[in-house]
Protein backbone atom coordinates (compact mmCIF):
# COMPACT_ATOMS: atom_id res chain seq x y z
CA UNK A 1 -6.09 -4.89 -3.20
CA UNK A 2 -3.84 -2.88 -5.14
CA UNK A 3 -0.80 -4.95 -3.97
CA UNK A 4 2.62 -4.03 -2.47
CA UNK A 5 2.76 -0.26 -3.08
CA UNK A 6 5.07 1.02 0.44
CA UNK A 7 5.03 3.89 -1.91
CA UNK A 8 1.48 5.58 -0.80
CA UNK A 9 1.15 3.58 2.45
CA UNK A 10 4.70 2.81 4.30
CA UNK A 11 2.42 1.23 7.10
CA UNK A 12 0.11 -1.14 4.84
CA UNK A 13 2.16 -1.42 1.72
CA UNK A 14 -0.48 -4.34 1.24
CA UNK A 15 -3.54 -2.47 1.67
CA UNK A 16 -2.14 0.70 0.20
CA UNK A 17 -5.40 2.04 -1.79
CA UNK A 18 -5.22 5.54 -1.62
């Protein structure tokens, strides 16, 4: 998706989206 962003989504840092 948007790729490894921990950043937003610390718990899907491979589906972080939002």
């Amino acid at each position: 998706v948007m790729g490894v962003d921990d950043s937003v989504s610390p718990e899907c840092p491979l589906l972080a989206t939002d």
